[in-house]
Protein backbone atom coordinates (compact mmCIF):
# COMPACT_ATOMS: atom_id res chain seq x y z
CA UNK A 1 119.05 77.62 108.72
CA UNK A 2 120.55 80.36 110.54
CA UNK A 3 123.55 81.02 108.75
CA UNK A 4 121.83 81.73 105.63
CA UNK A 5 119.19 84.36 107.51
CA UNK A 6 122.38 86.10 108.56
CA UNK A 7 123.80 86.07 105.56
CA UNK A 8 121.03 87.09 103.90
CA UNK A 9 120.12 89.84 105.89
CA UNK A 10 123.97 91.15 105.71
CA UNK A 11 122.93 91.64 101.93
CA UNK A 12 120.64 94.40 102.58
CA UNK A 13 120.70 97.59 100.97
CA UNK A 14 119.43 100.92 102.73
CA UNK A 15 119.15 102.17 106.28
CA UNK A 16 118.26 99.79 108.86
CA UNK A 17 118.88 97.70 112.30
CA UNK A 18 118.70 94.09 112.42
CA UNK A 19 116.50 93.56 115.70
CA UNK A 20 117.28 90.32 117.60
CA UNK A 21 113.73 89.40 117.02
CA UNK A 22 112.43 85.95 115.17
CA UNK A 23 111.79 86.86 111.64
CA UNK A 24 108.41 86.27 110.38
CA UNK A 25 109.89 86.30 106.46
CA UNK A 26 107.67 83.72 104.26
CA UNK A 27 109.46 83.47 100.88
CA UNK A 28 108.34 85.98 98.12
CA UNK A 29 106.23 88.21 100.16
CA UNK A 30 107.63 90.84 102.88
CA UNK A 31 105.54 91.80 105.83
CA UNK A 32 105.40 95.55 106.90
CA UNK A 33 104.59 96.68 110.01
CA UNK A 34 103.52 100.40 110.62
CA UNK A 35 104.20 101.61 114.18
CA UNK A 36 102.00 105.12 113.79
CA UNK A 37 100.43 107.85 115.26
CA UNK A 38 96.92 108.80 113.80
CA UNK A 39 97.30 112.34 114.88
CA UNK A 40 101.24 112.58 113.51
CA UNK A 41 101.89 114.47 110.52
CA UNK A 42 104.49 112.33 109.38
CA UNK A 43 102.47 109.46 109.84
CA UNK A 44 100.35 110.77 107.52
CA UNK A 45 102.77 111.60 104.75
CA UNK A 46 103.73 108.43 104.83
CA UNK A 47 100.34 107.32 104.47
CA UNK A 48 99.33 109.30 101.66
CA UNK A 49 102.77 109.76 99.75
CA UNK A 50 105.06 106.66 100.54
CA UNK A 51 102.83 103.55 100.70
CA UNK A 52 101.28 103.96 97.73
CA UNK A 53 104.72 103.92 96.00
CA UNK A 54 105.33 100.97 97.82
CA UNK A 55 102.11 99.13 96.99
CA UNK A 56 102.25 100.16 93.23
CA UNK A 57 105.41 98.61 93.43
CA UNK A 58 105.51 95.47 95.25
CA UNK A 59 101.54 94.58 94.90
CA UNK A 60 100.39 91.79 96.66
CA UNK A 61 103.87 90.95 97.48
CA UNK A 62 104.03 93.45 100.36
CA UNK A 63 101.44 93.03 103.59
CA UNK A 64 100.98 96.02 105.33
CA UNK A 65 99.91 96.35 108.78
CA UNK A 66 99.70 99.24 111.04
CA UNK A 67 100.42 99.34 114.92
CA UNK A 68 98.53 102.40 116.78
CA UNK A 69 101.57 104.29 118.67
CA UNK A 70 100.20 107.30 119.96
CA UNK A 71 103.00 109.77 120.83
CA UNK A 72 101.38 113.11 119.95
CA UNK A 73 99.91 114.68 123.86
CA UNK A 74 96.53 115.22 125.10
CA UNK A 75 94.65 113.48 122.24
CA UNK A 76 91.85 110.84 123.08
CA UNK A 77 93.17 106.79 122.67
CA UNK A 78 89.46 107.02 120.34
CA UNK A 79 90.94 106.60 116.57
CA UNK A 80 93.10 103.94 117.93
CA UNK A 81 90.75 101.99 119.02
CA UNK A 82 88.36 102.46 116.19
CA UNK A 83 91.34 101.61 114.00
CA UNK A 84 91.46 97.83 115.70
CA UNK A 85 87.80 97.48 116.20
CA UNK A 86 87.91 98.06 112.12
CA UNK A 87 90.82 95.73 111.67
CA UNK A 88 88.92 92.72 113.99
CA UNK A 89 86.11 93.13 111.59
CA UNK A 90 88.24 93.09 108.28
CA UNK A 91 88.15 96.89 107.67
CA UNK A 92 91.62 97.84 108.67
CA UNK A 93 93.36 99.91 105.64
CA UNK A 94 89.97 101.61 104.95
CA UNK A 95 89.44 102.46 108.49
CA UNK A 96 93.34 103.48 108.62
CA UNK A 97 92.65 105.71 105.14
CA UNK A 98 89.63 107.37 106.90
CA UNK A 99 90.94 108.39 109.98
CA UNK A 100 93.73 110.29 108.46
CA UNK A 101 92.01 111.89 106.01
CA UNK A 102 89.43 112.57 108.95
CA UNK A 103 91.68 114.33 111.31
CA UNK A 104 94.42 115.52 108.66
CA UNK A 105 92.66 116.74 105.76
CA UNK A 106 88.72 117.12 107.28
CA UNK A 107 90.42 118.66 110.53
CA UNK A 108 88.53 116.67 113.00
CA UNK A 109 89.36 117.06 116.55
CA UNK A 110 86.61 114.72 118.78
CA UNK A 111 85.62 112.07 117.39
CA UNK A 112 82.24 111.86 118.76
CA UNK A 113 79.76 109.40 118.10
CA UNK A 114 78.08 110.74 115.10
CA UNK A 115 81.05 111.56 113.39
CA UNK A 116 82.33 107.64 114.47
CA UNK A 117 78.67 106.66 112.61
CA UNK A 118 79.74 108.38 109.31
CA UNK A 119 83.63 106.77 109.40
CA UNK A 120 82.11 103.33 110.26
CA UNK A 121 79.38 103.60 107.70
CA UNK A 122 82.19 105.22 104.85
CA UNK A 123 84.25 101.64 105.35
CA UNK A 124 80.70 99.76 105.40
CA UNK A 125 80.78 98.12 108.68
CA UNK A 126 77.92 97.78 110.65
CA UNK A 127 77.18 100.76 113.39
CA UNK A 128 75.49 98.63 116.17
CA UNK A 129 78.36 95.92 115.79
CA UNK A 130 80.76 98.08 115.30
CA UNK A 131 79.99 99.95 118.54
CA UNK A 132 79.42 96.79 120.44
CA UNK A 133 83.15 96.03 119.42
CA UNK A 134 84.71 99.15 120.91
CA UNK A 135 82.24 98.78 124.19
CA UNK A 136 83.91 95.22 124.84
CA UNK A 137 87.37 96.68 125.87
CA UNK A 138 88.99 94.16 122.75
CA UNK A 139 90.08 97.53 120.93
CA UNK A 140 91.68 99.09 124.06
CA UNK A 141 93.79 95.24 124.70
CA UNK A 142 94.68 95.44 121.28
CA UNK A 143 96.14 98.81 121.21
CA UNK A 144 97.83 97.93 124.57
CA UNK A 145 99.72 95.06 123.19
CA UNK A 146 101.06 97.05 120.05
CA UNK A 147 102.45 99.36 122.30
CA UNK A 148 104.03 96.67 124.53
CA UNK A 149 105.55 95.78 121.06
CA UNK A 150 106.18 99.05 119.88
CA UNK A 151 108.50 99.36 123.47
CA UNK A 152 110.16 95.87 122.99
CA UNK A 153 111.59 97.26 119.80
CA UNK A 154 112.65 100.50 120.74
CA UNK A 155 110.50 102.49 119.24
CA UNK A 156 111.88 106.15 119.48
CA UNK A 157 109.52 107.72 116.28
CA UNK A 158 106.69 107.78 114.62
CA UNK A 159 106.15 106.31 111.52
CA UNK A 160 108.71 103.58 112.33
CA UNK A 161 108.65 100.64 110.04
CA UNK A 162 109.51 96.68 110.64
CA UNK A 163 110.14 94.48 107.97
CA UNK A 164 109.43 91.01 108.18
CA UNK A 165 109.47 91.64 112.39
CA UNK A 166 113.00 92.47 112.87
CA UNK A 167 114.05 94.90 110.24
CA UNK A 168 113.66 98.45 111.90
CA UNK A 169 113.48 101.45 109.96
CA UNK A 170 113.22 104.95 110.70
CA UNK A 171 114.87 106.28 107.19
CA UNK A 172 111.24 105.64 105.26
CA UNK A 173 111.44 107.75 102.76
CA UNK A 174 110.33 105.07 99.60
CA UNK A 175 113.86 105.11 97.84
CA UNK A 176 115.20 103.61 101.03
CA UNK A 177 112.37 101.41 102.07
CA UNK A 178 112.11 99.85 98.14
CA UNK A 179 116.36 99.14 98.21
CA UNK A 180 115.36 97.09 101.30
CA UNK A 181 112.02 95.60 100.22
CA UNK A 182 113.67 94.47 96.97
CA UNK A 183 117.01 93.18 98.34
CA UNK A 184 114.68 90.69 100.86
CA UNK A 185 112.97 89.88 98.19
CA UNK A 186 116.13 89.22 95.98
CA UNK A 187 117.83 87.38 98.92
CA UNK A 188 115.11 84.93 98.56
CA UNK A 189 115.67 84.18 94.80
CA UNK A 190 119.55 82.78 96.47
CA UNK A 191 118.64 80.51 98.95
């Protein structure tokens, strides 16, 4: 019932705001949502440094998801939308993986449509379906909506991290973010 979610959720440790959101908590696994910018250089810190810890750590007991926020000026809405054309077709986190690496580590400004080719083909997606996908204007809706959400929560930064839907926090370094992670996990163990 509702008592014990509050309770619970007064049992936290680390950094955070309690949203007045509906949680989305299923017992033993924590869901956490990534509200990111493909082009932010925090965003990919976290990327490459933080989630790993956090996946080494929690394994299949942590689902990951990231939300395309683009905050960063005068880039194209392109690696968004490749990002949830990938995630439609069951290719998010390698898409996700490759885009940062593409535009933090390879440098990549435009990305055109061979360069799209190679990133699609890398993740092994098909080109012709893959393309079809962005043409539709599904990607584009998709992005939309995550930034509805992104605003409905307040989102002031990038990376900004939910937990289960209505923990928000913007303190992610992975000390933080695994006190939290383990205490939702613990507060399960009680009810």
């Amino acid at each position: 019932g509702l008592s014990s979610t509050l309770a619970a959720a007064t049992e936290l440790k680390g950094k955070y705001e309690e949203l007045k959101e509906p949680s989305t908590h299923q017992s033993g696994k924590v869901k956490l949502t990534e509200f990111a910018d493909f082009y932010c250089p925090h965003c990919h810190r976290f990327e490459a440094e933080t989630l790993p810890i956090l996946e080494k750590e929690f394994g299949n007991k942590l689902e990951v998801t990231m939300v395309g926020f683009p905050v960063m000026p005068g880039k194209l809405p392109t690696a968004f939308e490749m990002y949830e054309q990938a995630k439609a077709m069951g290719k998010g986190p390698e898409m996700r993986r490759a885009l940062f690496r593409a535009i933090h580590q390879d440098r990549v400004q435009i990305l055109d449509r061979l360069l799209r080719e190679s990133l699609i083909k890398e993740v092994g997606l098909d080109v012709a379906a893959f393309e079809a996908g962005l043409a539709s204007g599904k990607p584009v809706r998709a992005l939309e909506a995550g930034n509805a959400w992104g605003m409905k929560v307040n989102v002031q930064q990038t990376p900004t991290i939910l937990l289960d839907g209505n923990i928000k926090v913007e303190a992610i370094d992975p000390e933080n973010l695994k006190a939290l992670i383990q205490s939702i996990l613990a507060a399960d163990g009680k009810k």
